[in-house]
N, C-alpha and C. Protein backbone atom coordinates (compact mmCIF):
# COMPACT_ATOMS: atom_id res chain seq x y z
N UNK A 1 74.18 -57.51 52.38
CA UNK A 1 73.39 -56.32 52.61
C UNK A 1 74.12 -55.08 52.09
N UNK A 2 75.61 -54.88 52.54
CA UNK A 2 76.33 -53.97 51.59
C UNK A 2 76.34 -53.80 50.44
N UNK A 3 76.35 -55.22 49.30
CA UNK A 3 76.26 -55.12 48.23
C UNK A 3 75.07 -54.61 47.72
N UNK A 4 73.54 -54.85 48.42
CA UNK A 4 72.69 -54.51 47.97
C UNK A 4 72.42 -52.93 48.33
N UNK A 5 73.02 -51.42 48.70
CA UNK A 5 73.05 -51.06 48.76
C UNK A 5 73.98 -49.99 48.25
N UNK A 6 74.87 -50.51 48.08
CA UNK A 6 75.96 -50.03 47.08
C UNK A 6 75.52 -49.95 45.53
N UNK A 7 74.65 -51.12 45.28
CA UNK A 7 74.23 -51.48 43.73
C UNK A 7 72.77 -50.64 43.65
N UNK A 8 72.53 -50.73 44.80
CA UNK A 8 70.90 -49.44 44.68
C UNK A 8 71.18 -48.15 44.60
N UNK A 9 72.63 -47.75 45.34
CA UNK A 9 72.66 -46.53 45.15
C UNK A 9 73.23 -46.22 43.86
N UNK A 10 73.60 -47.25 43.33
CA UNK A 10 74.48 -46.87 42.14
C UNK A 10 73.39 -46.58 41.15
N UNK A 11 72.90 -47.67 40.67
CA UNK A 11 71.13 -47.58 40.24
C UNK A 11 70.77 -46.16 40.29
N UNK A 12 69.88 -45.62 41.28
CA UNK A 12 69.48 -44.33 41.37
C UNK A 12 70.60 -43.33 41.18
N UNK A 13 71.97 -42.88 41.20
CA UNK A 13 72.79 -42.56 40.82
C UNK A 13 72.84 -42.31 39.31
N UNK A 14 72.90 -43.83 38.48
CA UNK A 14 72.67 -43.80 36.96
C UNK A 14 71.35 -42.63 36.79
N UNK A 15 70.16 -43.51 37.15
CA UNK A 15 68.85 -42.95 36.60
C UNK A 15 68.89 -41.67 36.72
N UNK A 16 69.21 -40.98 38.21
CA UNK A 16 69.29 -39.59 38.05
C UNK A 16 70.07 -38.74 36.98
N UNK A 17 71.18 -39.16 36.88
CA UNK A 17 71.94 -38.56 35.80
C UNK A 17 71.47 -39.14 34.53
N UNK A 18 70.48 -39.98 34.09
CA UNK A 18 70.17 -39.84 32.51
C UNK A 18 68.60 -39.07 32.86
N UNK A 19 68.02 -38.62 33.82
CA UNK A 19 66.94 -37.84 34.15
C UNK A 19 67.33 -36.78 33.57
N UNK A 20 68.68 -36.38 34.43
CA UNK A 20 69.12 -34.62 34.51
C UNK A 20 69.36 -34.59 32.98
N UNK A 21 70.25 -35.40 32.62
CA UNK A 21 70.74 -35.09 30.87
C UNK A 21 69.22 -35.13 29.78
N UNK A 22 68.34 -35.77 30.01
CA UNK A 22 67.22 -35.63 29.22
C UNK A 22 66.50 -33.90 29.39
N UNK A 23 66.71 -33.01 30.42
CA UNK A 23 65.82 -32.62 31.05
C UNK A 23 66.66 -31.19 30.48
N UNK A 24 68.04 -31.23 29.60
CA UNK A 24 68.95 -30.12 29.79
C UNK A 24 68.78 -29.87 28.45
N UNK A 25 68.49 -28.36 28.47
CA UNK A 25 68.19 -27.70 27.32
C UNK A 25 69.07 -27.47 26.26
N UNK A 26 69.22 -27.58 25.26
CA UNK A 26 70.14 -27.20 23.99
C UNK A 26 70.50 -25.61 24.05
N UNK A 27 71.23 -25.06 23.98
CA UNK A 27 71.23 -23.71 23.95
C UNK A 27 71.29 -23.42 22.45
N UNK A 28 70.42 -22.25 22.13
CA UNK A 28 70.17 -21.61 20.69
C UNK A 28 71.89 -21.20 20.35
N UNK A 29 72.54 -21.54 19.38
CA UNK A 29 73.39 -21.44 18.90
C UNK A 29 72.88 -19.86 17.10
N UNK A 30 72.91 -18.65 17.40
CA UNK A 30 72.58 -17.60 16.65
C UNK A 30 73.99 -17.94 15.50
N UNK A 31 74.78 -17.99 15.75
CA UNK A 31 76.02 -17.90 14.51
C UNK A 31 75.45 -19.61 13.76
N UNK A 32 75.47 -20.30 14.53
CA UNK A 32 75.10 -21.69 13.51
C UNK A 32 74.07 -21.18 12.99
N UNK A 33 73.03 -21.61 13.18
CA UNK A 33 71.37 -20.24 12.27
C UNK A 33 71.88 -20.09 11.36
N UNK A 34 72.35 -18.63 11.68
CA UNK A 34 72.89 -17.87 10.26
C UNK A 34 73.64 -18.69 9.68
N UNK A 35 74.25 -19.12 9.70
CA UNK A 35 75.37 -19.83 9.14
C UNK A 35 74.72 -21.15 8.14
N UNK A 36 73.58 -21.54 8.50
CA UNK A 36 73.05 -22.63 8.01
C UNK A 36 71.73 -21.78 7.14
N UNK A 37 71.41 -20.75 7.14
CA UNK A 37 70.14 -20.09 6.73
C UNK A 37 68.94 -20.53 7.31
N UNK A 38 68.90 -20.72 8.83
CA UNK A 38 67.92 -21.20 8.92
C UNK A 38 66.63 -19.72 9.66
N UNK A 39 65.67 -20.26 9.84
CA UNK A 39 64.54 -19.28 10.04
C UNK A 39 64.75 -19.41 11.65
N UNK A 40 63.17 -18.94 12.51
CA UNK A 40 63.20 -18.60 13.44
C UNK A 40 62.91 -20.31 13.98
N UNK A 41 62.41 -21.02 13.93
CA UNK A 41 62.24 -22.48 13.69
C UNK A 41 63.50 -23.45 13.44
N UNK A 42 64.26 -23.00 13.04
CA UNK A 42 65.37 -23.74 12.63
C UNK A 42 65.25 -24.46 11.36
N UNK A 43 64.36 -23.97 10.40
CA UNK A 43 64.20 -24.41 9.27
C UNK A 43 64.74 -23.73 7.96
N UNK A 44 64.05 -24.20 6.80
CA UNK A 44 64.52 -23.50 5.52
C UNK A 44 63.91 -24.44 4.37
N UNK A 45 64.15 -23.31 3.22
CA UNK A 45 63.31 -24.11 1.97
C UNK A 45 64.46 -25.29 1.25
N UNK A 46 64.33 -25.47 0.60
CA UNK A 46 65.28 -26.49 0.05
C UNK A 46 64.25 -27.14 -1.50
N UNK A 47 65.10 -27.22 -2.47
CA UNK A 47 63.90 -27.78 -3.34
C UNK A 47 64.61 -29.54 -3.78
N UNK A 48 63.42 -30.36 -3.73
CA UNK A 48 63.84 -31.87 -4.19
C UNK A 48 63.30 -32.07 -5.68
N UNK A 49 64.07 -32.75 -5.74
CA UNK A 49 64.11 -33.55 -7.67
C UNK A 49 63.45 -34.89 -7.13
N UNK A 50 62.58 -35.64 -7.89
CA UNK A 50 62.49 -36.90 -7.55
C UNK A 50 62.46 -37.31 -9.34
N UNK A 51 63.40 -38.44 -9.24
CA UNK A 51 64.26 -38.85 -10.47
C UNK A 51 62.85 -40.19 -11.25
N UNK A 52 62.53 -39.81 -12.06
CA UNK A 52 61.72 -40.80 -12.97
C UNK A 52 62.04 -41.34 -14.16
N UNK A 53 62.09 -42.57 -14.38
CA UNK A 53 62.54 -43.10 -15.92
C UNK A 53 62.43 -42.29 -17.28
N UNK A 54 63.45 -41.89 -18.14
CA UNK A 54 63.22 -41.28 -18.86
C UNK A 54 62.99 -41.95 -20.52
N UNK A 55 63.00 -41.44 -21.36
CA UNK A 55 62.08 -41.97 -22.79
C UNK A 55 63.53 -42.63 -23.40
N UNK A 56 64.91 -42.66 -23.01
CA UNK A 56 65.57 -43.24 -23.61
C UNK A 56 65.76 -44.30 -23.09
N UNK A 57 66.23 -45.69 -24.40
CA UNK A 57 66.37 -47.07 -24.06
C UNK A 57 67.78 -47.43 -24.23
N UNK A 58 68.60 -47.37 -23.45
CA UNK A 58 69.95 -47.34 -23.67
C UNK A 58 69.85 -49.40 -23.44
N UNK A 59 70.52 -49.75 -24.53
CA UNK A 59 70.82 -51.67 -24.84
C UNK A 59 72.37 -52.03 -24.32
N UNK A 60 73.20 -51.03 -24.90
CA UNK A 60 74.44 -50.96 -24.87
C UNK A 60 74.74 -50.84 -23.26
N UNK A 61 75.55 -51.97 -22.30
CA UNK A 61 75.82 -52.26 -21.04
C UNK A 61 76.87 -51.07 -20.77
N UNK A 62 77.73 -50.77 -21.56
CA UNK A 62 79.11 -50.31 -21.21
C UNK A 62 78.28 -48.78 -21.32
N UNK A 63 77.81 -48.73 -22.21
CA UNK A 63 77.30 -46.90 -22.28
C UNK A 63 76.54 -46.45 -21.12
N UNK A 64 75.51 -47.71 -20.62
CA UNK A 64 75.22 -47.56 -19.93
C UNK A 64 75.62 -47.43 -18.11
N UNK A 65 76.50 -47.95 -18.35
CA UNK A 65 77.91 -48.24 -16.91
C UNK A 65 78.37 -46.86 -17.07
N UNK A 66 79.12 -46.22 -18.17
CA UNK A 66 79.78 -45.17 -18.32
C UNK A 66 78.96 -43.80 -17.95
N UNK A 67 77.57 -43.59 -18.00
CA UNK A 67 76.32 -43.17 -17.91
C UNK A 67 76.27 -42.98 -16.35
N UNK A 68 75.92 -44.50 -15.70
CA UNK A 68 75.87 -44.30 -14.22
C UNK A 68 77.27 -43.69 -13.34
N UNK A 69 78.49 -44.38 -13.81
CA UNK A 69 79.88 -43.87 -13.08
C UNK A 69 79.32 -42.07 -13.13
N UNK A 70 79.17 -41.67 -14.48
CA UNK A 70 78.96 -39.77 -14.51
C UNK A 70 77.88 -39.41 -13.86
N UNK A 71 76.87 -40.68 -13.12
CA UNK A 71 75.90 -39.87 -12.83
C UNK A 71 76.43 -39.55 -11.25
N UNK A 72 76.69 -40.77 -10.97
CA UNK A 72 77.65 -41.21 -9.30
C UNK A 72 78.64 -39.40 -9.24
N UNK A 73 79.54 -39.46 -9.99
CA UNK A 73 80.41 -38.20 -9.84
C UNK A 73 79.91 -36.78 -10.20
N UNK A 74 78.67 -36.76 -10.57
CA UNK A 74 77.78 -35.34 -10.76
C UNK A 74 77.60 -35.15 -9.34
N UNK A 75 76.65 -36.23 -9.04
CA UNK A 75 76.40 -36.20 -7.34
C UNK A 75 77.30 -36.31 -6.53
N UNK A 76 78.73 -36.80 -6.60
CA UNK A 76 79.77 -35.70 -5.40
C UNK A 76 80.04 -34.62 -5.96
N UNK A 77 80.28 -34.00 -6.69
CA UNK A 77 80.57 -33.09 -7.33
C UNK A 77 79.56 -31.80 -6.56
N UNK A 78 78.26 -32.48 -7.04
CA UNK A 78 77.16 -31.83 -6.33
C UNK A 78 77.53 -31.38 -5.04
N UNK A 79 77.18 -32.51 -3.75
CA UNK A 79 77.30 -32.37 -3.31
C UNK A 79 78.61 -31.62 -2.64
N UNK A 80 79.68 -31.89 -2.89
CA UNK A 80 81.44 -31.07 -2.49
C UNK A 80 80.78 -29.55 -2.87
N UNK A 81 80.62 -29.32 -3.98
CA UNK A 81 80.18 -27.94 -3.90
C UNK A 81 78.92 -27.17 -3.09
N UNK A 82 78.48 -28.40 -2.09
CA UNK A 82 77.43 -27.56 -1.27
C UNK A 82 75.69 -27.52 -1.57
N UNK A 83 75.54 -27.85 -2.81
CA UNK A 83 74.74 -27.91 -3.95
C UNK A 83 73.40 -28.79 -3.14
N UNK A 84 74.09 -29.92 -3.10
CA UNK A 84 73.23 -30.74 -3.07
C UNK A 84 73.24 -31.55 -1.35
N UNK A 85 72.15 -32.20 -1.04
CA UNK A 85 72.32 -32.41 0.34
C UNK A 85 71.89 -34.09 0.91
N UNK A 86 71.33 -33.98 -0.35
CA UNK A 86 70.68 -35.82 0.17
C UNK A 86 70.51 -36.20 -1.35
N UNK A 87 70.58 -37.46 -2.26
CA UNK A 87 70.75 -38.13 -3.22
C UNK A 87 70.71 -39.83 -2.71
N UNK A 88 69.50 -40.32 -3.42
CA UNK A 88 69.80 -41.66 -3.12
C UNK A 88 68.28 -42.20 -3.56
N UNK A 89 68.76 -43.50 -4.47
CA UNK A 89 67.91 -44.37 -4.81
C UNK A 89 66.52 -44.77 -4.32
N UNK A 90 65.77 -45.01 -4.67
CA UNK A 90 64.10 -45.74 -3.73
C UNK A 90 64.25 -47.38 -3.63
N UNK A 91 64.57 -47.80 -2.59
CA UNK A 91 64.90 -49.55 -2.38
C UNK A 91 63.61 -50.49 -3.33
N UNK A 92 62.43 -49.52 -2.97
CA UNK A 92 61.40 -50.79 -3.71
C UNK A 92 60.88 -50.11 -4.76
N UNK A 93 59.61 -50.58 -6.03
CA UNK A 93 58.67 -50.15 -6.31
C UNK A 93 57.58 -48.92 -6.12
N UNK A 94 57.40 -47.73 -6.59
CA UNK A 94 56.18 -47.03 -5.74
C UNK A 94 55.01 -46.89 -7.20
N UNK A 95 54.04 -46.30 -7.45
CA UNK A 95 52.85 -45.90 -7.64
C UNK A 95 53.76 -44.55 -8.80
N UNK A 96 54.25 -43.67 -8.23
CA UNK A 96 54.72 -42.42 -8.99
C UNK A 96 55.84 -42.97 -9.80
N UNK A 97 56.79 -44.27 -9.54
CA UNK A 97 57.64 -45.08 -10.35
C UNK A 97 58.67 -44.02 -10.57
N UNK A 98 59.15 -43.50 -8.79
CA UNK A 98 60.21 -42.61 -9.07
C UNK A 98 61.17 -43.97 -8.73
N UNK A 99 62.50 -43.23 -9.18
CA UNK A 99 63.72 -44.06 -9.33
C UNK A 99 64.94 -43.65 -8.17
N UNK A 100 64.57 -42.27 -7.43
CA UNK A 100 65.70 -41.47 -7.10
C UNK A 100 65.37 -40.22 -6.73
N UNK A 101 66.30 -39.78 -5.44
CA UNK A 101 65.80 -38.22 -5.13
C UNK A 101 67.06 -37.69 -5.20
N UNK A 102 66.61 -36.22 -4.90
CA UNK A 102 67.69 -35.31 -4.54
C UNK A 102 67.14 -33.97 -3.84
N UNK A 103 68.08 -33.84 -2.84
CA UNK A 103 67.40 -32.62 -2.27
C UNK A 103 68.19 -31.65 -2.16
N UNK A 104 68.25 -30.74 -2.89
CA UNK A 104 69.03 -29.32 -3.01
C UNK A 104 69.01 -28.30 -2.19
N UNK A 105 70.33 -27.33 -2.29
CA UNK A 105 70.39 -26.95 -0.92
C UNK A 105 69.75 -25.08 -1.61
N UNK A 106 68.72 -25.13 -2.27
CA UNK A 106 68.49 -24.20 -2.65
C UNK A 106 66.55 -23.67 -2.52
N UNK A 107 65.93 -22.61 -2.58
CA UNK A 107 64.69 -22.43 -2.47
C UNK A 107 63.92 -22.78 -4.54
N UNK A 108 65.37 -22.25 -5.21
CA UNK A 108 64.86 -21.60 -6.23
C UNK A 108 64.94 -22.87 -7.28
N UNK A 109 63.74 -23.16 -7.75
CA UNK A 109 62.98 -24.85 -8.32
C UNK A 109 64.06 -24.41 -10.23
N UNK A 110 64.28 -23.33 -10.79
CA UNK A 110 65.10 -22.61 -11.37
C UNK A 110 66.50 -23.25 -11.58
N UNK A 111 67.26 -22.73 -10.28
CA UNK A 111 68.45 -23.42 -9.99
C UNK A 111 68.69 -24.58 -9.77
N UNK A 112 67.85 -25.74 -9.27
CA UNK A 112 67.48 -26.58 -9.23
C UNK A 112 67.65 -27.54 -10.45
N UNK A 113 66.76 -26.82 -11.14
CA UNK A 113 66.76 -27.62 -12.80
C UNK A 113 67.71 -27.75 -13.33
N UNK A 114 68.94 -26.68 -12.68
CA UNK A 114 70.20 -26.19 -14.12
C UNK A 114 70.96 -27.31 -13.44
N UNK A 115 71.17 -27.89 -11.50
CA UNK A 115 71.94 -28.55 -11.56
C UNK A 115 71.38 -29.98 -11.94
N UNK A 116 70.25 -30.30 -12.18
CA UNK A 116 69.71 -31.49 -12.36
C UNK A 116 70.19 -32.15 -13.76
N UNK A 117 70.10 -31.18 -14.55
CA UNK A 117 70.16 -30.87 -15.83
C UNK A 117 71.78 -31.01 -16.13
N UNK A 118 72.68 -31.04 -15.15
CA UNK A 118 73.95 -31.12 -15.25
C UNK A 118 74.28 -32.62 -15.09
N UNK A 119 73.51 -33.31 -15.20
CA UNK A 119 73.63 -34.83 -14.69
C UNK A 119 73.97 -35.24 -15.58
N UNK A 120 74.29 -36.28 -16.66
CA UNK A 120 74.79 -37.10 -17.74
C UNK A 120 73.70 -38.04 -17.81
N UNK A 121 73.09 -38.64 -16.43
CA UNK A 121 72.15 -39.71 -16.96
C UNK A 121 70.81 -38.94 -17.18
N UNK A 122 70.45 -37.35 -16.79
CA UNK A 122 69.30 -36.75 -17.30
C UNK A 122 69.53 -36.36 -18.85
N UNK A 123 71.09 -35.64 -19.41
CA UNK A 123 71.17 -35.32 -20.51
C UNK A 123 70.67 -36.74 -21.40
N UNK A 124 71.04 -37.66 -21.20
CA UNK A 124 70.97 -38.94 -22.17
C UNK A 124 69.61 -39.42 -22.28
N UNK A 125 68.50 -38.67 -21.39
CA UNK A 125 67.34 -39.05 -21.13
C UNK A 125 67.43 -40.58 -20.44
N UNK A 126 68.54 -41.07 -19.52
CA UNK A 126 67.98 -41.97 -18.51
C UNK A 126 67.06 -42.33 -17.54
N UNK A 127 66.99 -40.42 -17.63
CA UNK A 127 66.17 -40.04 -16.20
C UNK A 127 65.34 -38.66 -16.66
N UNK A 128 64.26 -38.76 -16.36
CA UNK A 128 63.58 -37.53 -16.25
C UNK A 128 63.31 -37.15 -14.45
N UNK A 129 62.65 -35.89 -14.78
CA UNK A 129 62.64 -35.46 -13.45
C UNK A 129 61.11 -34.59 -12.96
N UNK A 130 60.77 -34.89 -11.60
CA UNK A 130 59.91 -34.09 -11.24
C UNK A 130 60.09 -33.13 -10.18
N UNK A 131 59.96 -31.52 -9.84
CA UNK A 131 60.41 -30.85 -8.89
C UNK A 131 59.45 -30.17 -8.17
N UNK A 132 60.07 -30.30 -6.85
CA UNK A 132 59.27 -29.82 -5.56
C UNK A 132 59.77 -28.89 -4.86
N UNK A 133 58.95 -28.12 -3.76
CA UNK A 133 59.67 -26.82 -3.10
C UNK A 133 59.16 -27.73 -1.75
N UNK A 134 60.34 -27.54 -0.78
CA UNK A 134 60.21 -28.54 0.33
C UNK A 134 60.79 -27.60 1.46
N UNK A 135 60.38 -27.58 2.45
CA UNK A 135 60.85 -27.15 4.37
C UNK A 135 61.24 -28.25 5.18
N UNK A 136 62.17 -27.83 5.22
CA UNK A 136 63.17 -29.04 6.54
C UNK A 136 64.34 -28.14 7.05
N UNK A 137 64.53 -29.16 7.66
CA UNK A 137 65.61 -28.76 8.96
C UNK A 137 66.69 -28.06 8.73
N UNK A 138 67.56 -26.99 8.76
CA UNK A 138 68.48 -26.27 8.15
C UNK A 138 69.41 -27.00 8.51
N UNK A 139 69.81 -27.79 9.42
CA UNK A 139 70.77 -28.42 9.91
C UNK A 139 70.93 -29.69 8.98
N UNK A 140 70.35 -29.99 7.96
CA UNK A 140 69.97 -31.01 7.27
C UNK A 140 71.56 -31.54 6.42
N UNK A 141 72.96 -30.27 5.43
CA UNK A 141 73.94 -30.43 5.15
C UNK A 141 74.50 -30.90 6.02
N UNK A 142 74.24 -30.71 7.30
CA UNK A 142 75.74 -31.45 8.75
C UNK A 142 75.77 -32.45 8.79
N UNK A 143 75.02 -33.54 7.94
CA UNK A 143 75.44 -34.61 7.88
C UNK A 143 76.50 -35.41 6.85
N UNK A 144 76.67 -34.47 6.25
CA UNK A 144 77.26 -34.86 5.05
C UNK A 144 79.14 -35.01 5.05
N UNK A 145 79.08 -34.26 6.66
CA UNK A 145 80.70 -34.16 7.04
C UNK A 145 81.07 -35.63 6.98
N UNK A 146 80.12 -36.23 7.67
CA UNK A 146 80.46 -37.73 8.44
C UNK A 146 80.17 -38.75 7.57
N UNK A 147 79.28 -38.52 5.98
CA UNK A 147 79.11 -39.87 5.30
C UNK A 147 80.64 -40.55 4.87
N UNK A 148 81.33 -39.47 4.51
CA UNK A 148 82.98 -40.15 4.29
C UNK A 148 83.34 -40.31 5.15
N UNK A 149 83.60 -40.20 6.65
CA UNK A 149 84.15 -41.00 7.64
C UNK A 149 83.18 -42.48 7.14
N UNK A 150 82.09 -43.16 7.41
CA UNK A 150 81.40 -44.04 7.56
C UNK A 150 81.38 -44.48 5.85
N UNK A 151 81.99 -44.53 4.72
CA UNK A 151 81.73 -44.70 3.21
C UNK A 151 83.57 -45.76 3.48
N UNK A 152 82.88 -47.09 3.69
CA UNK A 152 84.48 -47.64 2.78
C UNK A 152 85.00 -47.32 1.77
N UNK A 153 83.84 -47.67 0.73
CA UNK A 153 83.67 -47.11 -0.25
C UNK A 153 82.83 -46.87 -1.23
N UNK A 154 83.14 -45.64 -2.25
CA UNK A 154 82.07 -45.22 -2.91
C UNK A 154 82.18 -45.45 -4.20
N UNK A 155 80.84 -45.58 -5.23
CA UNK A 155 81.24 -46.10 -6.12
C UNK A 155 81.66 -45.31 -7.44
């Protein structure tokens, strides 16, 4: 009978305290905001590239290896400088027969182009590109602290 009372109170004990923690408000952090550009929402513009096959037929394996390694190090590059915020392949097939995104940490579709355009596999025409003006989460770069903790490795 002790045990079953000890283990009930413990029970309601737990539940209450993951009640209270669900129930506890985030406090508005004003210096992060600013700090991230975000609006009154916690948002911001950001413009994405979505990467499409381009008109060149590269045969040659090694040019083509040498091609992807520069495209891989545009995009840290990118990204280390702040630039860029999300980059990464499409796992299947789609309809628009994009290959690849990128989402920049910028409003202006302009600036956008110049770093897209800095790529090696767009100069070679591997890749063409289509661009969008997009709203998301300003908090959207804070993830980017932690992909190198979690990256064995990169290629």
């Amino acid at each position: 009978m002790k045990l079953k009372i000890i283990l009930t109170a413990s029970l309601l004990a737990a539940t209450f305290s993951l009640a209270q923690k669900k129930t506890e408000k985030v406090k508005f952090n004003q210096e992060l905001a600013t700090s991230l550009g975000a609006d009154k929402y916690g948002m911001k513009g950001y413009t994405i590239v979505m990467l499409t096959p381009g008109t060149a037929k590269i045969e040659d394996k090694g040019k083509m290896a040498d091609l992807m390694k520069g495209h891989l190090a545009n995009i840290g590059k990118l990204a280390d400088e702040g630039k860029l915020v999300v980059a990464g392949p499409f796992l299947e097939q789609n309809k628009e027969n994009y290959r690849g995104m990128f989402i920049f940490n910028t409003k202006s579709k302009e600036e956008a182009e110049q770093w897209v355009k800095s790529d090696p596999s767009v100069q070679a025409g591997v890749f063409s590109y289509e661009i969008f003006s997009w709203y998301g989460s300003a908090a959207l770069p804070l993830y980017l602290k932690h992909h190198k903790e979690i990256s064995k490795e990169n290629p």
